[in-house]
C-alpha atoms as a PDB file:
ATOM      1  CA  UNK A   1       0.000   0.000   0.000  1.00  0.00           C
ATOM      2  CA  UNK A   2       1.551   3.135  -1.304  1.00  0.00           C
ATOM      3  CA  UNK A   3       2.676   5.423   2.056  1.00  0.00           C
ATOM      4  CA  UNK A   4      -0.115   7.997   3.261  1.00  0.00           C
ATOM      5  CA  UNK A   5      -2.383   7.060   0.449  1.00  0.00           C
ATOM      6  CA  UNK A   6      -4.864   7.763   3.161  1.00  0.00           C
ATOM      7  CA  UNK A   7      -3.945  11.325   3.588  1.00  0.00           C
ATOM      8  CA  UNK A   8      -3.555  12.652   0.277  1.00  0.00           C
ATOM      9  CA  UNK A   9      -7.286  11.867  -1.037  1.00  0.00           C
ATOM     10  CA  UNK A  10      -7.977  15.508  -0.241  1.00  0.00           C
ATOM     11  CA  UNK A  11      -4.908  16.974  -2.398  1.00  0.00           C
ATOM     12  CA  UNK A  12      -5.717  14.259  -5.002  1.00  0.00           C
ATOM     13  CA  UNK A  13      -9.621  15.647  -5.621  1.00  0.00           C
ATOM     14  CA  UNK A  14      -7.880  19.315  -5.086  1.00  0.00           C
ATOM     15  CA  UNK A  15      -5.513  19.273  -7.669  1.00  0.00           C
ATOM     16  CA  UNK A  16      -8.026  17.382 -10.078  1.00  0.00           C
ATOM     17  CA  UNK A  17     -11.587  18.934  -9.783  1.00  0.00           C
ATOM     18  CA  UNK A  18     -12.470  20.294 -12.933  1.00  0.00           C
ATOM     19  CA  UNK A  19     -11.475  17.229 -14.703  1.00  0.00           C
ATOM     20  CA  UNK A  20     -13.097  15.072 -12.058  1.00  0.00           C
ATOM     21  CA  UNK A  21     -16.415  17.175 -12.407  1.00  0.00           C
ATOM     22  CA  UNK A  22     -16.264  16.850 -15.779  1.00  0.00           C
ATOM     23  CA  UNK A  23     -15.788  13.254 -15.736  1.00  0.00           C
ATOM     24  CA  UNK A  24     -18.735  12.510 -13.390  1.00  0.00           C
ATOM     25  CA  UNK A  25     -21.327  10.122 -14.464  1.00  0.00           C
ATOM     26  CA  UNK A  26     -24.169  12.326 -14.923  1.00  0.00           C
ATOM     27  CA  UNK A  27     -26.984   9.664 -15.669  1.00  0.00           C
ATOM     28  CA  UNK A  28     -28.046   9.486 -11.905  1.00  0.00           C
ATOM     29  CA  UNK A  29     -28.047   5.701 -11.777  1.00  0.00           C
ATOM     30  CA  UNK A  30     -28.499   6.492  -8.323  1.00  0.00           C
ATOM     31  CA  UNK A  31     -31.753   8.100  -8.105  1.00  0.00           C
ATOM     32  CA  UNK A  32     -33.301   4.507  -6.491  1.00  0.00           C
ATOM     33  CA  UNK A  33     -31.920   5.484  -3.857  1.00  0.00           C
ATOM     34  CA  UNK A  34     -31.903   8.863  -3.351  1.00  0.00           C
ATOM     35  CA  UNK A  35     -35.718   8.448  -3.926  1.00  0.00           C
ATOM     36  CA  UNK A  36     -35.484   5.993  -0.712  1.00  0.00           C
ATOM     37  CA  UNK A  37     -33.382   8.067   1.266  1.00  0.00           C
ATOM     38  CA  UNK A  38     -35.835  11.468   0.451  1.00  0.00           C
ATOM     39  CA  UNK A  39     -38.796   9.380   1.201  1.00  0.00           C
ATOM     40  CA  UNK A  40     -37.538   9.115   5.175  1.00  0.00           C
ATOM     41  CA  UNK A  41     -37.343  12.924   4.890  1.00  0.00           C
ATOM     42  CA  UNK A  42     -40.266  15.790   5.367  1.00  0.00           C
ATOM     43  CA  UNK A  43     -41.809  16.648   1.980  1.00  0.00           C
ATOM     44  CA  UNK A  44     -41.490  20.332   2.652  1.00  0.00           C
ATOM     45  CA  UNK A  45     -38.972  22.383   4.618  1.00  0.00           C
ATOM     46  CA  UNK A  46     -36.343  19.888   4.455  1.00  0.00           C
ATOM     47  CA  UNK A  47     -32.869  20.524   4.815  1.00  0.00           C
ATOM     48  CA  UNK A  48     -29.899  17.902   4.129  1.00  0.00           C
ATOM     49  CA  UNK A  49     -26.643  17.760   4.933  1.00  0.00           C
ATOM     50  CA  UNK A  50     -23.680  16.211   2.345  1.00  0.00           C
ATOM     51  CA  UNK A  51     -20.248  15.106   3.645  1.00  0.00           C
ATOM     52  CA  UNK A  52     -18.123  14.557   0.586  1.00  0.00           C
ATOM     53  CA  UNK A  53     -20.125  16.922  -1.634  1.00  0.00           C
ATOM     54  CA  UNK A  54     -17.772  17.029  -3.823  1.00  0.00           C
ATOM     55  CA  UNK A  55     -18.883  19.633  -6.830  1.00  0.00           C
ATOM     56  CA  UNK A  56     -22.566  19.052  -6.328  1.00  0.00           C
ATOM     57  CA  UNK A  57     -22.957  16.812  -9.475  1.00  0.00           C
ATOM     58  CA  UNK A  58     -25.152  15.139  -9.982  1.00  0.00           C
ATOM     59  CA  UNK A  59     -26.350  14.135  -6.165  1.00  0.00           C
ATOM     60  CA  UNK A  60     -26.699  17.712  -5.025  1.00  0.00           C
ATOM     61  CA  UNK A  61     -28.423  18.678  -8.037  1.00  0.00           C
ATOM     62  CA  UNK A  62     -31.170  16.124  -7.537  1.00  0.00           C
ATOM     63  CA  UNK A  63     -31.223  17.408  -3.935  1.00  0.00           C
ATOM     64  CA  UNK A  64     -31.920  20.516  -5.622  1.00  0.00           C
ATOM     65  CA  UNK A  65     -33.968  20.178  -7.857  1.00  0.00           C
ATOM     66  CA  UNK A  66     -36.626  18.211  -5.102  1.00  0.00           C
ATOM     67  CA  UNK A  67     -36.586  21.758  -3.327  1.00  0.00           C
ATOM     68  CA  UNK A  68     -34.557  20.503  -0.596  1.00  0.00           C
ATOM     69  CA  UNK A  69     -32.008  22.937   1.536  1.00  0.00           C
ATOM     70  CA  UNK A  70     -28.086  21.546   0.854  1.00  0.00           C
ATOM     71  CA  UNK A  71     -25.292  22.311   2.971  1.00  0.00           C
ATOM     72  CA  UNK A  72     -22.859  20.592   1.334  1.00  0.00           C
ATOM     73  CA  UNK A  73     -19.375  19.943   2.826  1.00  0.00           C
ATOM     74  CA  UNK A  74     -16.064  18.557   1.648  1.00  0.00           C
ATOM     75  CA  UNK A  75     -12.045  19.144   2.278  1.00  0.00           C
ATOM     76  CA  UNK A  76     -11.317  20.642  -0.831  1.00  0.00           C
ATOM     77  CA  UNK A  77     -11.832  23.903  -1.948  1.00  0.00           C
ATOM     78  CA  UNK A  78     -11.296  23.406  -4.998  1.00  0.00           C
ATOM     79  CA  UNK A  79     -14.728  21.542  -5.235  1.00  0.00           C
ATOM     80  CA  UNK A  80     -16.510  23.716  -3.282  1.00  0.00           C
ATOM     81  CA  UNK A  81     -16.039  26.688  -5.221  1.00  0.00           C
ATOM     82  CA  UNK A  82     -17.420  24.687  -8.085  1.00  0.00           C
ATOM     83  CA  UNK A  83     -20.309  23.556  -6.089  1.00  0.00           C
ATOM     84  CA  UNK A  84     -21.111  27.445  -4.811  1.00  0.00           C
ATOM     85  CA  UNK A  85     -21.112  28.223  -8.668  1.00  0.00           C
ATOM     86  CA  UNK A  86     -23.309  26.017  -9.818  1.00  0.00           C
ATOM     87  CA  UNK A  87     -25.811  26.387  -6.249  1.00  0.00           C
ATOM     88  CA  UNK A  88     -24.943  29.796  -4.971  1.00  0.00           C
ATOM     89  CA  UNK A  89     -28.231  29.180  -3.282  1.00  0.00           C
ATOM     90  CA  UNK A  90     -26.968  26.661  -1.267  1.00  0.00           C
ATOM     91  CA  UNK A  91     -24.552  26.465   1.606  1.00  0.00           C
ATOM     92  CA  UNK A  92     -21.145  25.047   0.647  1.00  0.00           C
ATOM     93  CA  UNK A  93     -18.293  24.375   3.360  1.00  0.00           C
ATOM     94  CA  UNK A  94     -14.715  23.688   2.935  1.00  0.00           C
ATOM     95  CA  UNK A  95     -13.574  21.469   6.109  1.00  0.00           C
ATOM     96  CA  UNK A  96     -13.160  17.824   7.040  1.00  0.00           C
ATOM     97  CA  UNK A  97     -15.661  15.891   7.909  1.00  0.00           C
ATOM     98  CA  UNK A  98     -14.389  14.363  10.973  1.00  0.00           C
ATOM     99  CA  UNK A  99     -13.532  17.797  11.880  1.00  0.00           C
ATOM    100  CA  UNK A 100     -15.541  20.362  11.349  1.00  0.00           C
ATOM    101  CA  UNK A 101     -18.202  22.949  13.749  1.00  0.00           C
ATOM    102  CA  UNK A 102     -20.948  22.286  14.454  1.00  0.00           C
ATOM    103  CA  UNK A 103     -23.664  22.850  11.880  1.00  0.00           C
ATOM    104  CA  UNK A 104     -27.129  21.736  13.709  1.00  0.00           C
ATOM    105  CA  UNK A 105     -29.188  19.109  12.994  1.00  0.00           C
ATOM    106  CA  UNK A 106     -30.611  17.607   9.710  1.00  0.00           C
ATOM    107  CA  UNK A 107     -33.676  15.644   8.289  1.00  0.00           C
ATOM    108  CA  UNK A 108     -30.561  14.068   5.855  1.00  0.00           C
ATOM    109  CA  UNK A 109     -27.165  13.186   6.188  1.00  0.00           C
ATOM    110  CA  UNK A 110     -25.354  11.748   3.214  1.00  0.00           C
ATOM    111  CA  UNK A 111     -22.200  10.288   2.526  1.00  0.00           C
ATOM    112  CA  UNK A 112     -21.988   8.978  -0.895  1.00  0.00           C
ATOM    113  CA  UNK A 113     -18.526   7.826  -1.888  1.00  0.00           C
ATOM    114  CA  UNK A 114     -17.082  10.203   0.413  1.00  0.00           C
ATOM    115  CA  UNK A 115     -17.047   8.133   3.829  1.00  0.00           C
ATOM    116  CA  UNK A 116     -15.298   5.298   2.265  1.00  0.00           C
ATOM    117  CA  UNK A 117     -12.412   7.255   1.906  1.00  0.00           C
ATOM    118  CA  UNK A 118     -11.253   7.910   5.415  1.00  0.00           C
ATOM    119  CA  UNK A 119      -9.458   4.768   7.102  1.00  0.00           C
ATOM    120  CA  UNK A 120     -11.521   2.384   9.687  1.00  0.00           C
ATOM    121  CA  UNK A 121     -10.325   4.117  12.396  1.00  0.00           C
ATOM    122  CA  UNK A 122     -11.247   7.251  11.451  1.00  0.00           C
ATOM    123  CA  UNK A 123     -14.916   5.428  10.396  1.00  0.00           C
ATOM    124  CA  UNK A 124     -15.668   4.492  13.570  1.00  0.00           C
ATOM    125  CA  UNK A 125     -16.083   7.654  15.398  1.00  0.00           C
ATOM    126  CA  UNK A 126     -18.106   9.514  12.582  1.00  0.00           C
ATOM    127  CA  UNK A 127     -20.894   7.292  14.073  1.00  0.00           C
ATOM    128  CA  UNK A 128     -21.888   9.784  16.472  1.00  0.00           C
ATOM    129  CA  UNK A 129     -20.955  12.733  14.634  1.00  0.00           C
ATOM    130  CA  UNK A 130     -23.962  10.962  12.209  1.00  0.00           C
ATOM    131  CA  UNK A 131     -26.100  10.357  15.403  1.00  0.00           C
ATOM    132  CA  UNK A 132     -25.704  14.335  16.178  1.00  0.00           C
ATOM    133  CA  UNK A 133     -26.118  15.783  13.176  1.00  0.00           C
ATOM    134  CA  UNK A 134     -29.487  14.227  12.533  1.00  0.00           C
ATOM    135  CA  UNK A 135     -32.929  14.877  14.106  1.00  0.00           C
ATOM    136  CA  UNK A 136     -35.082  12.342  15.389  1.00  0.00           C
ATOM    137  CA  UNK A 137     -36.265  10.429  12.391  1.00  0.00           C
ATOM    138  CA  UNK A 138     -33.555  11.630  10.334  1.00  0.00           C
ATOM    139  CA  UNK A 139     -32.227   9.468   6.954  1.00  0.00           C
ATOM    140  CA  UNK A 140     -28.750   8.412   7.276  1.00  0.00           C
ATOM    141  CA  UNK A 141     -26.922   7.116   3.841  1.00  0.00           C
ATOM    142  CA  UNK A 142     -23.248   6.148   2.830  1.00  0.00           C
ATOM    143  CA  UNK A 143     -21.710   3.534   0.817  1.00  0.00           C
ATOM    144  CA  UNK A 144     -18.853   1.417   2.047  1.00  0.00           C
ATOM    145  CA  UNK A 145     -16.421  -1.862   1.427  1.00  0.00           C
ATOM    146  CA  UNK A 146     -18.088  -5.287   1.893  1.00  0.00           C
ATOM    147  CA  UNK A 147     -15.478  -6.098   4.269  1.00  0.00           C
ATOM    148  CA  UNK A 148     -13.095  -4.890   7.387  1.00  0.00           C
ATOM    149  CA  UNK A 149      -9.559  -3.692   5.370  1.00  0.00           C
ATOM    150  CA  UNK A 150      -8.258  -0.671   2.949  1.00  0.00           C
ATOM    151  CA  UNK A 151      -7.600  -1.046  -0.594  1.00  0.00           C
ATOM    152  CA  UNK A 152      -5.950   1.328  -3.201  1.00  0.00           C
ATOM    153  CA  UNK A 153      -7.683   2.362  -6.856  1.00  0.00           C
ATOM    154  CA  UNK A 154      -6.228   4.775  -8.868  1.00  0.00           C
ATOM    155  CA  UNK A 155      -7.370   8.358  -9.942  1.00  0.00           C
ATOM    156  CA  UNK A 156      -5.699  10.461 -12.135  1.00  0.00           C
ATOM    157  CA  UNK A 157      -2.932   8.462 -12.103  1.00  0.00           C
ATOM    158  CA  UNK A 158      -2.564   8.036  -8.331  1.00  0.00           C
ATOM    159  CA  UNK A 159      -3.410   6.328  -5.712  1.00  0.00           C
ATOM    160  CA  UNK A 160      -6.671   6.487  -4.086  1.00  0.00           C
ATOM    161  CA  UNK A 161      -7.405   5.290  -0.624  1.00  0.00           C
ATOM    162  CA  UNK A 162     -10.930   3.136   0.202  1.00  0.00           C
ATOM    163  CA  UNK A 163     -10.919   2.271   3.576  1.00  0.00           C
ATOM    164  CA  UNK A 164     -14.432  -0.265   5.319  1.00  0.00           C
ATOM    165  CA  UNK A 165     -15.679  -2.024   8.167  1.00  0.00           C
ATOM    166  CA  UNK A 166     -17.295  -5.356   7.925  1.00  0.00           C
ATOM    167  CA  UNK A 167     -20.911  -5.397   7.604  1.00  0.00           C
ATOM    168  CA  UNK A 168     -21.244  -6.759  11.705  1.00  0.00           C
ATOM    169  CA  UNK A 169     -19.644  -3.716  12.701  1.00  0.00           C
ATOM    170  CA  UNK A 170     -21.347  -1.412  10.838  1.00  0.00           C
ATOM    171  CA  UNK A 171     -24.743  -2.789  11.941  1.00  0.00           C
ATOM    172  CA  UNK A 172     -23.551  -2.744  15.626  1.00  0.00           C
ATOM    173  CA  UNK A 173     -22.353   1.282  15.116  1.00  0.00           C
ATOM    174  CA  UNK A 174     -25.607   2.309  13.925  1.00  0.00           C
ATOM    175  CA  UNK A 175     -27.737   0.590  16.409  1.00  0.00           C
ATOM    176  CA  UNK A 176     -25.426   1.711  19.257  1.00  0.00           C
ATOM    177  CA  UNK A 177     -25.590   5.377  17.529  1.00  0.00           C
ATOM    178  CA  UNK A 178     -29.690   5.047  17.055  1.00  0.00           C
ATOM    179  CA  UNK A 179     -30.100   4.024  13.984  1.00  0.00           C
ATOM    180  CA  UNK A 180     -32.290   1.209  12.407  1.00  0.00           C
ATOM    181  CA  UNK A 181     -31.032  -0.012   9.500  1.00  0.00           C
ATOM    182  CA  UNK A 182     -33.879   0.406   6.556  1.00  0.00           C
ATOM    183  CA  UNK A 183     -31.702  -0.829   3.563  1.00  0.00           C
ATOM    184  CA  UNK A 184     -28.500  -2.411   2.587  1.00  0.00           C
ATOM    185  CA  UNK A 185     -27.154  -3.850  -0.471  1.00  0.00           C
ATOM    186  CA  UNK A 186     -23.814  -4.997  -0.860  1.00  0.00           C
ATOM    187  CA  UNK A 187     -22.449  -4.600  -4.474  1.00  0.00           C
ATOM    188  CA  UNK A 188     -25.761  -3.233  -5.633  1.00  0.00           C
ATOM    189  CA  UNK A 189     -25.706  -3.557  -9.756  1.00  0.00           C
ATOM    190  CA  UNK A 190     -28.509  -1.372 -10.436  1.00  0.00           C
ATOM    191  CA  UNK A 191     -26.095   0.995  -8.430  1.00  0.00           C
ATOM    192  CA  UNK A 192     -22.757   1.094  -9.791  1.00  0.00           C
ATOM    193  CA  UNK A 193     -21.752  -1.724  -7.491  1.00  0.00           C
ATOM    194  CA  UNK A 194     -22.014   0.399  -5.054  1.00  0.00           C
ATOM    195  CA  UNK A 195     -22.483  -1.216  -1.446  1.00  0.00           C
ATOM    196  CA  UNK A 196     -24.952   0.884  -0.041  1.00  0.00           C
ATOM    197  CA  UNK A 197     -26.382   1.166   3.774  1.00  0.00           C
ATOM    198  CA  UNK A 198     -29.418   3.286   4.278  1.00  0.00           C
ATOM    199  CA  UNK A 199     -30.333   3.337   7.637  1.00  0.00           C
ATOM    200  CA  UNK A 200     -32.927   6.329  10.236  1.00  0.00           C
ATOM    201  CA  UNK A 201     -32.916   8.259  13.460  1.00  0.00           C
ATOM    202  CA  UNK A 202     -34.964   6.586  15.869  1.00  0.00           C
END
């Protein structure tokens, strides 16, 4: 495993954000489950929180676009400023997400490819950052690894850190965080292969 693969994901989506915005799948494959994860949400006056925003594209948009309040957060500036752009009517902040102020509480939290990035250690304690970030009822969504390790893709060239729990511990987080676990599909193919938990607030 290439040294501190882990620690430059933030430089690696900072130096490469226009081209990775451009490169984006824009077909919203996803929209199953954003449609899920909105459902567990108020129809009006809902407000949703995204850790790993990235530029917006496309998950923001459909946020958007279903009249939903964004604050959108993610490590590099680079993609922010994109994402304030292209929303200026939405709230975009540049900071870490297992470090940043305190922001209130949401109907939403997402995490979509964006969570799966930081290393198990660091997982493990965004449980109750989740858990007070959301309101009572509140949807909770991320997508992870199918099992407890790291492994290295490659972006741009690089290296690019994924980092997972197995699915036992995840579970056993969320319930010990107040969550119930709605949905979960590991390697989802009408997703991307995306493994995908989708879990609510009690």
């Amino acid at each position: 495993m290439p040294e501190n693969a882990a620690d430059a994901v933030i430089g690696l989506y900072q130096d490469n954000a226009p081209s990775w915005n451009d490169q984006r799948n824009q077909t919203l494959f996803e929209q199953p489950w954003l449609d899920r994860f909105l459902a567990l949400t108020p129809a009006d006056g809902r407000n949703i929180l995204d850790l790993g925003c990235g530029t917006g594209q496309p998950i923001a948009r459909y946020f958007n676009d279903n009249n939903c309040q964004i604050t959108g957060v993610d490590a590099a500036v680079a993609m922010t400023k994109l994402a304030r752009e292209t929303f200026p009517e939405q709230t975009w902040i540049t900071a870490d997400m297992r470090n940043f102020q305190s922001l209130g509480k949401f109907h939403g939290v997402i995490a979509w490819h964006s969570f799966f990035h930081l290393k198990p250690d660091d997982q493990r304690p965004m449980f109750k950052t989740f858990s007070r970030l959301c309101y009572p009822g509140a949807a909770l969504m991320f997508t992870s690894g199918t099992s407890l390790g790291e492994a290295i893709g490659t972006y741009a060239g690089k290296p690019l850190y994924h980092g997972s729990l197995d699915s036992t511990e995840y579970r056993r987080l969320l319930q010990e965080n107040g969550f119930d676990v709605i949905g979960h599909v590991k390697e989802d193919p009408t997703c991307g292969g995306a493994t995908i938990w989708l879990a609510q607030k009690v």
